[in-house]
Protein backbone atom coordinates (compact mmCIF):
# COMPACT_ATOMS: atom_id res chain seq x y z
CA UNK A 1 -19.55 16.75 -2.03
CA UNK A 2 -19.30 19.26 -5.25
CA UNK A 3 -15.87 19.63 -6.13
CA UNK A 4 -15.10 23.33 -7.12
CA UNK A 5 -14.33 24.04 -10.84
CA UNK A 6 -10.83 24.46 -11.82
CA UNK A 7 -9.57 27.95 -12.63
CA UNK A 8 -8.15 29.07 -16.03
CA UNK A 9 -4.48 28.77 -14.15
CA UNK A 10 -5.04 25.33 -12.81
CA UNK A 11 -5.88 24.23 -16.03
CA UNK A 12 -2.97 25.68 -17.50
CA UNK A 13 -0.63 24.33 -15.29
CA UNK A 14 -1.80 20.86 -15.45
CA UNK A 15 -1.53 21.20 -19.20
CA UNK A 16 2.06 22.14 -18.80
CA UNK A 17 3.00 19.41 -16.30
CA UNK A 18 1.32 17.14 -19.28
CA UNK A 19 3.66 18.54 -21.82
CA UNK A 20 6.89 18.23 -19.55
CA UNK A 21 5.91 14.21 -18.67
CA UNK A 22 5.23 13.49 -22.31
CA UNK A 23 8.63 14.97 -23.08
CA UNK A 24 10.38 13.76 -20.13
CA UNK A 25 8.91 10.04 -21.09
CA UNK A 26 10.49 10.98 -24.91
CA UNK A 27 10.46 7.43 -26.72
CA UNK A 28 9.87 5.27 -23.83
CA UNK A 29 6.51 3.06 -24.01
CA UNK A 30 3.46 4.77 -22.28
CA UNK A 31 2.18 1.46 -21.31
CA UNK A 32 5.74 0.62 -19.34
CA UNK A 33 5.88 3.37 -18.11
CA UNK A 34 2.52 3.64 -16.39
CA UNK A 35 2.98 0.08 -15.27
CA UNK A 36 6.15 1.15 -13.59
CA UNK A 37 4.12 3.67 -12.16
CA UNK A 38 1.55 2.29 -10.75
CA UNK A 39 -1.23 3.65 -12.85
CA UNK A 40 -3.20 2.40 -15.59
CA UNK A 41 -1.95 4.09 -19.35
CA UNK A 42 -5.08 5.77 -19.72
CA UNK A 43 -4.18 7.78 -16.96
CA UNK A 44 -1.33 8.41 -17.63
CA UNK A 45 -2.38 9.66 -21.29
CA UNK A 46 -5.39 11.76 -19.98
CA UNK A 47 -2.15 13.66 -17.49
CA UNK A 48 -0.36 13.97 -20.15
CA UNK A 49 -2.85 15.58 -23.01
CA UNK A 50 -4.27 18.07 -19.48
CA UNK A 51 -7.65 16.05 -19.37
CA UNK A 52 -6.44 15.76 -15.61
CA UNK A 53 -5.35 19.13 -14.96
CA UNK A 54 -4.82 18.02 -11.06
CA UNK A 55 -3.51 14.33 -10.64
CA UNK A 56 -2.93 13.34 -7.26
CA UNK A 57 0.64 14.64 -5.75
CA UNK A 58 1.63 10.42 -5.18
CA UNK A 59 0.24 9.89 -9.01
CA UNK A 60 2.63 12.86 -10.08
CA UNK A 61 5.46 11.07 -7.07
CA UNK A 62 4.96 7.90 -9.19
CA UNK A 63 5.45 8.92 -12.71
CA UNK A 64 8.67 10.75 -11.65
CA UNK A 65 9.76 7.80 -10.23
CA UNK A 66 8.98 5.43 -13.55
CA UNK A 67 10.87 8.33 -15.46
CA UNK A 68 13.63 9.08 -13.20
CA UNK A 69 12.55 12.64 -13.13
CA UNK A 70 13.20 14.85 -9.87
CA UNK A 71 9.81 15.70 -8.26
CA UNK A 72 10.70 19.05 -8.01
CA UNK A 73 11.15 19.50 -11.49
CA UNK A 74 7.23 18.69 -12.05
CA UNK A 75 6.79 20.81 -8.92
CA UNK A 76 8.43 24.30 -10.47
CA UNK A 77 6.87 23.42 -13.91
CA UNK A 78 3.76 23.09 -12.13
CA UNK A 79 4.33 26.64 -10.44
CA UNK A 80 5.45 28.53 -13.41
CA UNK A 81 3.40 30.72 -15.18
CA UNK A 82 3.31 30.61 -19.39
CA UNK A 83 4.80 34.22 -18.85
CA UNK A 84 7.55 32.85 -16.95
CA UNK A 85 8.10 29.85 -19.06
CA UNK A 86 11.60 29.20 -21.34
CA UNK A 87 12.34 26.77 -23.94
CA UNK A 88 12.78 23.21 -21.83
């Protein structure tokens, strides 16, 4: 199976939902936090810095969880365009 290469915009939005779970975990330990999770921390670091523009939707259900974060938070800043984006 050849997985189809990500587009400029699903790149972009994975690097965003990166940038809002690295501020949303502000000060707490990666490594608890991805062990709350579920995942391993270099999973949860690669999500974070974009390297995985797409993590699975229970990955993304998981880390919300560990960070008491509302799913469809991560959903709309998923779905927002840099255009669209204001100051978090």
């Amino acid at each position: 199976m050849v997985r189809v290469p990500l587009t400029p915009d699903q790149i972009a939005a994975g690097c965003r939902l990166g940038a809002f779970l690295r501020r949303a975990r502000a000060g707490r330990d990666l490594e608890s936090v991805a062990a709350e999770a579920g995942i391993s921390p270099e999973t949860l670091r690669k999500i974070e810095a974009g390297r995985i523009s797409t993590p699975s939707f229970g990955t993304v259900v998981a880390i919300c969880t560990a960070l008491k974060l509302p799913v469809a938070d991560a959903a709309e800043v998923w779905a927002t365009q840099a255009d669209d984006v204001v100051a978090m």
